[in-house]
Protein backbone atom coordinates (compact mmCIF):
# COMPACT_ATOMS: atom_id res chain seq x y z
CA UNK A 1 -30.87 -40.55 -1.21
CA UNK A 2 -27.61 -39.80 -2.90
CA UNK A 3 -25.42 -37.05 -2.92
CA UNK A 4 -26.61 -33.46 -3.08
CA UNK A 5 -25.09 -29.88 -3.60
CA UNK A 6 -25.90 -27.44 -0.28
CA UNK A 7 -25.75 -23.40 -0.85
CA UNK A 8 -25.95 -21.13 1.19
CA UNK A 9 -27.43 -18.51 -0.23
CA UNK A 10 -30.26 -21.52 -1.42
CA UNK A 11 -30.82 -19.94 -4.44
CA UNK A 12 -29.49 -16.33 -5.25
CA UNK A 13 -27.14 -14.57 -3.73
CA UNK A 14 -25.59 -10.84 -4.77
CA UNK A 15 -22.49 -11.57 -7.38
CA UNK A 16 -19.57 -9.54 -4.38
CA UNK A 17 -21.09 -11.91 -1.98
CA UNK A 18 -19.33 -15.10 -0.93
CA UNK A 19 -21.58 -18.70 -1.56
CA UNK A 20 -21.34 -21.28 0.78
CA UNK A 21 -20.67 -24.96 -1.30
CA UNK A 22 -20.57 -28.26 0.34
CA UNK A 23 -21.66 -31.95 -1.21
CA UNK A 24 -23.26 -34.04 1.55
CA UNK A 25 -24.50 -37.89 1.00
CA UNK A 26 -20.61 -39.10 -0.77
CA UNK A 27 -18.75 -42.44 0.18
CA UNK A 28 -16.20 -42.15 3.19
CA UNK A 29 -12.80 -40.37 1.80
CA UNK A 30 -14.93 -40.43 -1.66
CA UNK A 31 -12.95 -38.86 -4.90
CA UNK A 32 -15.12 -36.23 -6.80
CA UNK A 33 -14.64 -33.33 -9.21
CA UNK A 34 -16.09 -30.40 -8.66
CA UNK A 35 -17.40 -28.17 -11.80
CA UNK A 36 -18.85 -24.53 -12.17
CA UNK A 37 -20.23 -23.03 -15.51
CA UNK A 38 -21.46 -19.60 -16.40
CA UNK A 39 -22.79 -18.45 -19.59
CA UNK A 40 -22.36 -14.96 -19.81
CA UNK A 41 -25.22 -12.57 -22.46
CA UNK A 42 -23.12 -13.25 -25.61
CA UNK A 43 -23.53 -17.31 -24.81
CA UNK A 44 -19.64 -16.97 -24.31
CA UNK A 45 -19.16 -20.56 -21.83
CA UNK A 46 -16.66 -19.60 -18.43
CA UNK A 47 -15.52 -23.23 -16.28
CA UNK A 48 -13.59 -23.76 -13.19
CA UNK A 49 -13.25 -27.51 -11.70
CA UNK A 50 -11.16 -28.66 -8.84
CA UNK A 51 -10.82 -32.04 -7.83
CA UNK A 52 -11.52 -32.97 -4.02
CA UNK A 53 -12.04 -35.67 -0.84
CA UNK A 54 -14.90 -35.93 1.16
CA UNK A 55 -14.59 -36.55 4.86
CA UNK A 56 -14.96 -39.83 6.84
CA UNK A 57 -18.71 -38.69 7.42
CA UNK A 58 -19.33 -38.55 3.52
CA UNK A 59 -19.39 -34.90 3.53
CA UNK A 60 -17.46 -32.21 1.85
CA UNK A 61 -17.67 -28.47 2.64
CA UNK A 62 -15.53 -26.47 0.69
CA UNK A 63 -14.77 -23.64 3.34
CA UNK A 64 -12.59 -26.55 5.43
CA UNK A 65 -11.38 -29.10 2.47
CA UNK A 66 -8.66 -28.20 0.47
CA UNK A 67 -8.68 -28.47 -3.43
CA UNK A 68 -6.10 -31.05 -4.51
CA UNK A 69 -3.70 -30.93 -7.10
CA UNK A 70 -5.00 -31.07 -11.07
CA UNK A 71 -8.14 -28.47 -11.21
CA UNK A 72 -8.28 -24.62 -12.22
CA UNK A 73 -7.16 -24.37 -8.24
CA UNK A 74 -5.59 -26.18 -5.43
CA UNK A 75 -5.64 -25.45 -1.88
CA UNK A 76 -8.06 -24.03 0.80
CA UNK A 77 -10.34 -21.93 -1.89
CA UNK A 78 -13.81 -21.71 -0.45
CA UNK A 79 -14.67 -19.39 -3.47
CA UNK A 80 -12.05 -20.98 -6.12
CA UNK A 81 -14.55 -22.05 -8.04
CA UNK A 82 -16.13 -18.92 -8.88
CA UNK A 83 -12.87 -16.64 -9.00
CA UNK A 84 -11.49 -19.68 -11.53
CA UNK A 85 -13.73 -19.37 -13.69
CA UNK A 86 -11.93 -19.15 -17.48
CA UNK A 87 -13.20 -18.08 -20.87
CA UNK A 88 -13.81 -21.40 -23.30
CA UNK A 89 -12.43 -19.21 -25.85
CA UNK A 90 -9.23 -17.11 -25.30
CA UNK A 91 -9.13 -13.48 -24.75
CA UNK A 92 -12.49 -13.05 -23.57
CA UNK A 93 -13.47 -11.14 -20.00
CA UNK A 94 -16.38 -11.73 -17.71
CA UNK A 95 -18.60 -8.68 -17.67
CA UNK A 96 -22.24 -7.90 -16.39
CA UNK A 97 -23.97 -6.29 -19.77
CA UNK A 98 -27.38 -6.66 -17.90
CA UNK A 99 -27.35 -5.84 -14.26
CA UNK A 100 -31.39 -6.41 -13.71
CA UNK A 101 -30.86 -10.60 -14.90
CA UNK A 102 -28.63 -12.66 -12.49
CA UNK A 103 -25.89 -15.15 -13.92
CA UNK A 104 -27.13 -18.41 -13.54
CA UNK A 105 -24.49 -20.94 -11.91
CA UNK A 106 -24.48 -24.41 -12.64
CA UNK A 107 -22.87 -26.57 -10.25
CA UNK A 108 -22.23 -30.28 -11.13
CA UNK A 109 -20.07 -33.07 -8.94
CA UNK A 110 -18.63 -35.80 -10.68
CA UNK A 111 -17.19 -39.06 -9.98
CA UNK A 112 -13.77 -39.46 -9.64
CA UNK A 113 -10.69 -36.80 -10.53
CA UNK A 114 -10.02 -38.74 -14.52
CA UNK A 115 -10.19 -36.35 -17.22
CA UNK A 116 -12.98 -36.02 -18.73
CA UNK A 117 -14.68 -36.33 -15.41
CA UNK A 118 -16.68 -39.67 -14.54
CA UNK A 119 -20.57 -40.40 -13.76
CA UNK A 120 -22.15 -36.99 -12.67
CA UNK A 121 -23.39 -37.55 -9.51
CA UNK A 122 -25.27 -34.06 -8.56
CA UNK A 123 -26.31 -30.91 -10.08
CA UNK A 124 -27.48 -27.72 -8.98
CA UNK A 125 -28.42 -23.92 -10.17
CA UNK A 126 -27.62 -20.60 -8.48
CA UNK A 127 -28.78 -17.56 -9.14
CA UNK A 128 -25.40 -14.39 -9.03
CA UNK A 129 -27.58 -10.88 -8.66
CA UNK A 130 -26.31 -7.19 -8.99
CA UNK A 131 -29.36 -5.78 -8.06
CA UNK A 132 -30.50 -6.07 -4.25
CA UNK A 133 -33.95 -6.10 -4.18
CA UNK A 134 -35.23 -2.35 -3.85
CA UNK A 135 -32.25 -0.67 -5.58
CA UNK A 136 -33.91 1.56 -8.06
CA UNK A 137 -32.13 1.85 -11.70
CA UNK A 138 -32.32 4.74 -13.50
CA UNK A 139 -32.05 5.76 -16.81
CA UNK A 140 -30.18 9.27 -17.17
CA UNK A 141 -30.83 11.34 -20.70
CA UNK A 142 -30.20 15.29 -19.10
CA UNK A 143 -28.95 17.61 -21.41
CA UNK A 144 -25.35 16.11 -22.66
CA UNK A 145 -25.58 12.93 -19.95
CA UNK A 146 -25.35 9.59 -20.75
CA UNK A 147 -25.93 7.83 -17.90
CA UNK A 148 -27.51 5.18 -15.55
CA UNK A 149 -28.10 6.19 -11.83
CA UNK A 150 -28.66 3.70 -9.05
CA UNK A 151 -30.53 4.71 -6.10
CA UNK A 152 -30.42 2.24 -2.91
CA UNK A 153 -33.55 1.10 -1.25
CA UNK A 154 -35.23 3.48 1.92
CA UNK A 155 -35.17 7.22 1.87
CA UNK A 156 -32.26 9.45 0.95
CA UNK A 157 -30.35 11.30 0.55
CA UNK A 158 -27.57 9.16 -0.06
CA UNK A 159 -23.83 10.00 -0.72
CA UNK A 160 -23.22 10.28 -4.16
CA UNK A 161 -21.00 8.67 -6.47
CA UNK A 162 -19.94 8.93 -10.09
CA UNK A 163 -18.18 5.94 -11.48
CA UNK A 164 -16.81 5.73 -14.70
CA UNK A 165 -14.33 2.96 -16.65
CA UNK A 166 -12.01 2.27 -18.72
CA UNK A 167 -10.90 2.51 -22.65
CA UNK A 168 -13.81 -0.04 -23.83
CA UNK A 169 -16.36 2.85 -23.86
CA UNK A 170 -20.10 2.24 -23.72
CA UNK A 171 -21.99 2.41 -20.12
CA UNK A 172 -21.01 -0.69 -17.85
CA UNK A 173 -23.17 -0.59 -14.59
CA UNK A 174 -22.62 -3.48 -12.59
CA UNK A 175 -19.63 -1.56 -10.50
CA UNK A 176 -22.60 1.05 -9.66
CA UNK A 177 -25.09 -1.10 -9.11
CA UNK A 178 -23.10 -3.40 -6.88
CA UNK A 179 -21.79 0.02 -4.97
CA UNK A 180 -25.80 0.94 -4.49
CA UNK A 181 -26.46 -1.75 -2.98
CA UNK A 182 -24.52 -0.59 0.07
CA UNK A 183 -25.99 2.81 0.12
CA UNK A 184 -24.72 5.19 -1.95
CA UNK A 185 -26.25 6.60 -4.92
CA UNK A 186 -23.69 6.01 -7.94
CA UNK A 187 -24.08 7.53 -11.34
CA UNK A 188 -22.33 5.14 -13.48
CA UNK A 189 -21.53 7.45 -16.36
CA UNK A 190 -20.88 6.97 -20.23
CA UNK A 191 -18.25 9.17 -21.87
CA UNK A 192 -17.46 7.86 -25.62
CA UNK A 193 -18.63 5.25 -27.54
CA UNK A 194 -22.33 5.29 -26.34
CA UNK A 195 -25.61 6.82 -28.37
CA UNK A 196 -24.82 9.81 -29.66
CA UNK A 197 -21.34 10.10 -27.26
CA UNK A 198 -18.77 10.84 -29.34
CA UNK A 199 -17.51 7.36 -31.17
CA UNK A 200 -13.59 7.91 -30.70
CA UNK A 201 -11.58 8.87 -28.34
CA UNK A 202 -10.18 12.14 -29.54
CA UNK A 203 -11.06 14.76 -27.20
CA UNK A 204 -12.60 15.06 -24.13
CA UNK A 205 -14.12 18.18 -22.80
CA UNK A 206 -14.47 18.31 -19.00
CA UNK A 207 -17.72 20.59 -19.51
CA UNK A 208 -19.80 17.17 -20.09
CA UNK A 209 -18.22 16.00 -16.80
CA UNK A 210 -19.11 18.98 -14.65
CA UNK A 211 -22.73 18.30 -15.94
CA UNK A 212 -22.69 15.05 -14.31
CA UNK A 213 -20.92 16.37 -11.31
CA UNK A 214 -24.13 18.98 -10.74
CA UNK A 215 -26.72 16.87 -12.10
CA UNK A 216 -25.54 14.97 -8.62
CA UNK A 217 -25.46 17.59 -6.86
CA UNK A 218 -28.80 19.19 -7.48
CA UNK A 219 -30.25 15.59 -7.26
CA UNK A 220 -33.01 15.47 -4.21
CA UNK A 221 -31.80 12.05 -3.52
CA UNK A 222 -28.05 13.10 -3.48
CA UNK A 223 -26.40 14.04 0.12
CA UNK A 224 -24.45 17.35 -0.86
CA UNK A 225 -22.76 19.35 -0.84
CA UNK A 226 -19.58 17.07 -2.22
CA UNK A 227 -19.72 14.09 -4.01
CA UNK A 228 -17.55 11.22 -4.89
CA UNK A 229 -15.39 9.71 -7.47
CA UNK A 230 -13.86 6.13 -8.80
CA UNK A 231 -12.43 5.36 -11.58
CA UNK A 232 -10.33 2.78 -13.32
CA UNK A 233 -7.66 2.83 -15.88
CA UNK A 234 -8.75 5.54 -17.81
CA UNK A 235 -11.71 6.12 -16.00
CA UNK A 236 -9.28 6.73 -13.53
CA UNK A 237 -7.17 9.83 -14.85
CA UNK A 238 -10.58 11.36 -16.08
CA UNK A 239 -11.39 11.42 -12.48
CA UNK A 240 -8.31 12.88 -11.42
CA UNK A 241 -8.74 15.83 -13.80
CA UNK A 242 -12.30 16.16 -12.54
CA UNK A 243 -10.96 16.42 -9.06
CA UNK A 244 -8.81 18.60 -9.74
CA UNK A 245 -10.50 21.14 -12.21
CA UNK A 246 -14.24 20.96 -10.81
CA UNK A 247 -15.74 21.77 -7.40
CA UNK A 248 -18.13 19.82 -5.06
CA UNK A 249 -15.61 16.79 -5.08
CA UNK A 250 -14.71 15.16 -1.66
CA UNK A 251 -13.35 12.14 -2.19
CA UNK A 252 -11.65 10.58 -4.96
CA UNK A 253 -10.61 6.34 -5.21
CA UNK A 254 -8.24 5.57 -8.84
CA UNK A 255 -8.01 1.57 -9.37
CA UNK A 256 -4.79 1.36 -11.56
CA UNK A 257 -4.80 5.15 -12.59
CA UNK A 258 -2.96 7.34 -14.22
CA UNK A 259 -1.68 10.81 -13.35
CA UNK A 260 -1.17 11.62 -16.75
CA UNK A 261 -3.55 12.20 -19.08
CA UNK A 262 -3.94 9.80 -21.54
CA UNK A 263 -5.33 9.00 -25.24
CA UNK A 264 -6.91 11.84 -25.88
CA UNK A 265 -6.65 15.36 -25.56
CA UNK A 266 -8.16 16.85 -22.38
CA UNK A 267 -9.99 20.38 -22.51
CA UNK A 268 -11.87 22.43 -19.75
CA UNK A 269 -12.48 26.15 -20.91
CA UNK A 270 -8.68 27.38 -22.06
CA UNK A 271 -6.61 24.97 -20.83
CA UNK A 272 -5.82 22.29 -22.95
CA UNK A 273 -3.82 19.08 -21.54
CA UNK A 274 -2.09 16.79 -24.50
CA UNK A 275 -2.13 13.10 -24.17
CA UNK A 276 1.00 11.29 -22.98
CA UNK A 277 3.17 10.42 -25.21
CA UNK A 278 4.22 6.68 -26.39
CA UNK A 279 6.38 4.58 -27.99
CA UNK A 280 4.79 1.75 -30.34
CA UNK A 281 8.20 0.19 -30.30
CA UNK A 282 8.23 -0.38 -26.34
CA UNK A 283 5.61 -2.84 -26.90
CA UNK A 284 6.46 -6.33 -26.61
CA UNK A 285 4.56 -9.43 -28.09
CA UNK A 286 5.28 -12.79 -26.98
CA UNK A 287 4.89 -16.23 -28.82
CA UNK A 288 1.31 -16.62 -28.92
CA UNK A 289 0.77 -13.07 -30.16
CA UNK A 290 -0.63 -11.12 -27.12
CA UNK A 291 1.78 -8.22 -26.46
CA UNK A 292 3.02 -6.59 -22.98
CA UNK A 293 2.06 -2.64 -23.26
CA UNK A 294 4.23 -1.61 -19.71
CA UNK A 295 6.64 0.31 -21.31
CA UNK A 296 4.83 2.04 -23.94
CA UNK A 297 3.91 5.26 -22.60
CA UNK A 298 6.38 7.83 -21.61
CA UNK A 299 7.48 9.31 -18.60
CA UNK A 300 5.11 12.30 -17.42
CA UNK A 301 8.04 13.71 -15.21
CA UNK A 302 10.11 14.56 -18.64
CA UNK A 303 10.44 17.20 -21.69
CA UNK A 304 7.28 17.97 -23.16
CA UNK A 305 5.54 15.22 -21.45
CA UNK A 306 5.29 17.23 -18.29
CA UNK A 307 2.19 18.85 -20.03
CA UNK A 308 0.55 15.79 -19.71
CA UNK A 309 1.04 15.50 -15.81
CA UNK A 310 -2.41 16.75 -14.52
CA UNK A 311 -2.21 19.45 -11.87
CA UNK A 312 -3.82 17.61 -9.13
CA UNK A 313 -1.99 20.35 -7.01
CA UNK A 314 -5.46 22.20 -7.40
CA UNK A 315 -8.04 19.52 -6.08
CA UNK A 316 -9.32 19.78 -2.77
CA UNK A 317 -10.44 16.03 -2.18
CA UNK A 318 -8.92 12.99 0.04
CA UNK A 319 -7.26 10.71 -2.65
CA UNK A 320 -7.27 6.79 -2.28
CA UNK A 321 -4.86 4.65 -5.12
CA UNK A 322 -5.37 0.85 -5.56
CA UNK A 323 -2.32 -0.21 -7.04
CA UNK A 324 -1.97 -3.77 -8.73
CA UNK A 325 1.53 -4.31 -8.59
CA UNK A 326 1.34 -6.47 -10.99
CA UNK A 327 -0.38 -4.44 -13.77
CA UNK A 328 1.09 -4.76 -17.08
CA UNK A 329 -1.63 -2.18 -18.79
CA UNK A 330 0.70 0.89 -17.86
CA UNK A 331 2.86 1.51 -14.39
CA UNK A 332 0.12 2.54 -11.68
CA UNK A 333 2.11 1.77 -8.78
CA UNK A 334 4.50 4.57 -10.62
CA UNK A 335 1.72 6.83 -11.02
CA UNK A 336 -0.02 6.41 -7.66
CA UNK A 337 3.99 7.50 -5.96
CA UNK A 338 4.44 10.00 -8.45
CA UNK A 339 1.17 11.54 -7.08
CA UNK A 340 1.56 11.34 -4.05
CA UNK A 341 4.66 13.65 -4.19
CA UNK A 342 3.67 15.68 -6.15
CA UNK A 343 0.45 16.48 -3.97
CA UNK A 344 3.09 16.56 -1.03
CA UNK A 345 5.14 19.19 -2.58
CA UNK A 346 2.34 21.39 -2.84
CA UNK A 347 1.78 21.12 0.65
CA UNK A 348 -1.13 19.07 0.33
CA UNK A 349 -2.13 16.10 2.33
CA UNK A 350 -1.17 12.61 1.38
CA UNK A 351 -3.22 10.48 -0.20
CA UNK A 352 -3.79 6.65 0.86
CA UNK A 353 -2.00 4.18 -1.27
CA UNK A 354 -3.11 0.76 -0.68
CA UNK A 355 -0.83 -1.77 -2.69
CA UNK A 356 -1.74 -5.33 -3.84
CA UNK A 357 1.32 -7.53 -5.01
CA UNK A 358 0.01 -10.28 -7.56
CA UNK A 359 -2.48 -8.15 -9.04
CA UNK A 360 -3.23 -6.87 -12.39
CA UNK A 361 -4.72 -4.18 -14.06
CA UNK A 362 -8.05 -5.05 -14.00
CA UNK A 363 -9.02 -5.07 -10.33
CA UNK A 364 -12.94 -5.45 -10.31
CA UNK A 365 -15.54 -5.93 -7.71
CA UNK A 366 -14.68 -9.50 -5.24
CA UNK A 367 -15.48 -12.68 -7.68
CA UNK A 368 -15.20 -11.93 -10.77
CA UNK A 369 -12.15 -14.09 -12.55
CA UNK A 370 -8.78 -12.66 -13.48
CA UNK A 371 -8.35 -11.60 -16.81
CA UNK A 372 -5.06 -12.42 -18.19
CA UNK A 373 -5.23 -10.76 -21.25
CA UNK A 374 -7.97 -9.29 -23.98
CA UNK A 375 -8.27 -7.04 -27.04
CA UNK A 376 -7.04 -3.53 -26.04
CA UNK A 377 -9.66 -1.94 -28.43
CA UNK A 378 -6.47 0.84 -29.44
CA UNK A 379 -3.93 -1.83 -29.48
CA UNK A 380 -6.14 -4.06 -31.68
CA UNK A 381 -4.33 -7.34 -30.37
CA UNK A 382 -4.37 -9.24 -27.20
CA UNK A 383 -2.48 -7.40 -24.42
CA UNK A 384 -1.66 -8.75 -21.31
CA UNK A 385 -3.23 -7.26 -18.13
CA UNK A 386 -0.89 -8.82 -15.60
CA UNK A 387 -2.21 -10.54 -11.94
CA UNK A 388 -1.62 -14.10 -10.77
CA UNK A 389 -5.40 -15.45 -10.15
CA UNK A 390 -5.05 -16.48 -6.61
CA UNK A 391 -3.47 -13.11 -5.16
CA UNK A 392 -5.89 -10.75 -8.08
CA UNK A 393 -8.93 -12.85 -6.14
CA UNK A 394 -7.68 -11.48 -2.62
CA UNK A 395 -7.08 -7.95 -4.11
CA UNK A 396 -10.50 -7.18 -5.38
CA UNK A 397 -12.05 -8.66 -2.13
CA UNK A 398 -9.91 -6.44 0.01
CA UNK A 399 -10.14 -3.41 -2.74
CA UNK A 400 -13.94 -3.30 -2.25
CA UNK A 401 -13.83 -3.07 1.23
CA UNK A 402 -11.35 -0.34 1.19
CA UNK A 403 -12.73 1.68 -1.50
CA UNK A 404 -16.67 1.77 0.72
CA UNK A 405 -14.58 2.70 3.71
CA UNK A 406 -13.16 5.18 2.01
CA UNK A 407 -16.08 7.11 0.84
CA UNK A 408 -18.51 6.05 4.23
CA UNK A 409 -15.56 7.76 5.62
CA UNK A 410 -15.39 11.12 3.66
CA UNK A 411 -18.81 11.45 2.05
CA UNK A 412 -20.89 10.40 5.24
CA UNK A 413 -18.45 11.18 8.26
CA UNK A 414 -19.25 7.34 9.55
CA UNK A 415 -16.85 4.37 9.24
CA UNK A 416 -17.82 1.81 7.20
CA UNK A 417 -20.85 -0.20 8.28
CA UNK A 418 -22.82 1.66 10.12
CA UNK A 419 -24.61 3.04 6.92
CA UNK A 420 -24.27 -0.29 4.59
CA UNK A 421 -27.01 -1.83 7.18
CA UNK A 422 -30.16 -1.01 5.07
């Protein structure tokens, strides 16, 4: 018959869930390569391959055999060669544009471990979803909101959510979507650079964000009376100023945050918070022309800068940090102490730090690949975003579990799992 690819999932399986690969009908001991591609919606082409041994029975199953030497990976990997997955062209980062289409997988085994890889022995096609079937997507156009809300399958009400991102702008769902599917109803929500958002980042005005937080709130299909947060990068410190400036916030979960505010000026009715200052000089580029932004902002704790520190003094919410301690975007694990002192000075309780050494800045939801480095859109030039693949991989498998925890914990008074079983 030939050798043939086994999944399990057969055919589709959710993109945070692990697949199941093993090649059954090889030679005894037989030599193959392994290869995964991935188109993503702008055609751009991501690869991993990894070079293996079947057993004495013919039969390879990646969750026992260990990758050897001369792939993307080596080692016991069961998932290597989705996490491994690299960009054909440099400085580009695997994102979900379109949550309701799956990324099709192609799997191929080859003869042999030569490069280029010998006679291609089997192929096969796998369907990675965001959506579990049932999870409702909706468009959000109230008043000043810009927004996509995901509502899980079954009645509600369902703890609530409000996810936002980074400094790229526009209205990425797939975090959302891939949260819903475990229950919760997340508002992934836009805040520049989307319609008629504004198109820079020069001010923000916390009013917009207090419409999303009682658009939730007032939503039949939201559990009040408190919601949640989680944000990254600067998602992140725009979700520390919400927690600490708006009511009906519970719970609050920062991937690589700040606790400065940063890039833009921050307003809520008088009070005005400046950005953080920086130094263009701190930056760093190496020989191939990506540069190392670490140093480049300054330190919240002195002179004038201390106006940037957000007063998170005045939140009344359970904090949780994911810290990459290898981020190279800006100095989280810095941040996430300086925080958590502060917050203890004022007699407040502590938050939950949960550290991850070998991981960069961009800690996503389990499986997607490490991004080295990318076009900061305000640096206009490669930066580096820090994380060594292998350890990243483990942090964003372990981050996601922490972060549902975290709000089944404080938004639904259950521990984790009891609720996710839909």
């Amino acid at each position: 018959v030939g050798p043939a690819i086994h999944l399990s999932p057969a055919a589709r399986s959710l993109f945070d869930e692990p697949l199941a690969i093993a090649v059954k009908g090889l030679g005894p001991r037989q030599q193959v390569t392994l290869r995964t591609s991935l188109r993503d919606e702008r055609d751009e082409l991501f690869q991993a391959c990894a070079r293996y041994q079947a057993g004495d029975d013919g039969t390879l199953n990646l969750s026992r055999c260990p990758a050897l030497p001369g792939g993307s990976f080596s080692g016991l990997e069961p998932m290597g060669l989705l996490w491994a997955l690299q960009p054909q062209k440099p400085f580009r980062r695997l994102v979900k544009r379109n949550v309701q289409s799956p990324f099709l997988l192609q799997l191929e085994v080859f003869e042999g471990h030569a490069d280029p890889p010998g006679r291609l022995l089997a192929e096969a096609q796998h369907e990675r979803a965001f959506l579990r079937d049932g999870v409702r997507r909706v468009p959000v156009r109230e008043g000043r909101i810009r927004a996509t809300l995901f509502l899980p399958p079954g009645n509600g009400p369902f703890p609530g959510i409000i996810d936002l991102y980074g400094i790229g702008g526009g209205l990425p769902e797939y975090r959302a979507c891939l949260l819903a599917n475990y229950g919760f109803a997340v508002l992934a929500l836009a805040y520049y650079s989307y319609e008629d958002l504004p198109k820079e980042m020069k001010e923000f005005h916390l009013e917009y964000f207090e419409e999303a937080v009682n658009y939730m709130l007032q939503h039949t299909q939201v559990k009040g009376p408190e919601i949640g947060l989680l944000g990254i990068s600067k998602g992140g410190d725009l979700c520390v100023s919400m927690a600490s400036f708006l009511k009906g916030i519970t719970a609050t979960a920062l991937i690589n945050a700040s606790v400065a505010n940063v890039g833009a000026v921050l307003r809520y009715k008088d009070i005005t918070i400046p950005p953080l200052g920086s130094n263009i000089k701190r930056m760093k580029v190496n020989k191939s022309g990506i540069a190392d932004i670490s140093d480049l902002l300054n330190n919240p704790l002195e002179g004038p800068d201390r106006q940037s520190f957000i007063p998170l003094e005045k939140a009344e919410c359970h904090f949780l940090f994911i810290v990459g301690q290898d981020d190279h975007n800006w100095k989280s694990e810095f941040f996430a102490i300086e925080g958590s002192k502060h917050l203890q000075a004022h007699g407040k309780q502590k938050p939950e730090i949960i550290c991850y050494p070998g991981a960069g800045h961009y800690i996503e939801p389990p499986f997607f690949p490490m991004c080295a480095a990318s076009m900061h859109l305000l640096v206009g030039k490669p930066v580096m975003w820090g994380g060594e693949p292998k350890a990243h991989c483990k942090a964003q498998v372990d981050a996601w579990q922490q972060i549902q925890a975290f709000f089944h914990k404080h938004l639904t008074g259950k521990p984790s799992g009891t609720s996710s079983k839909l």
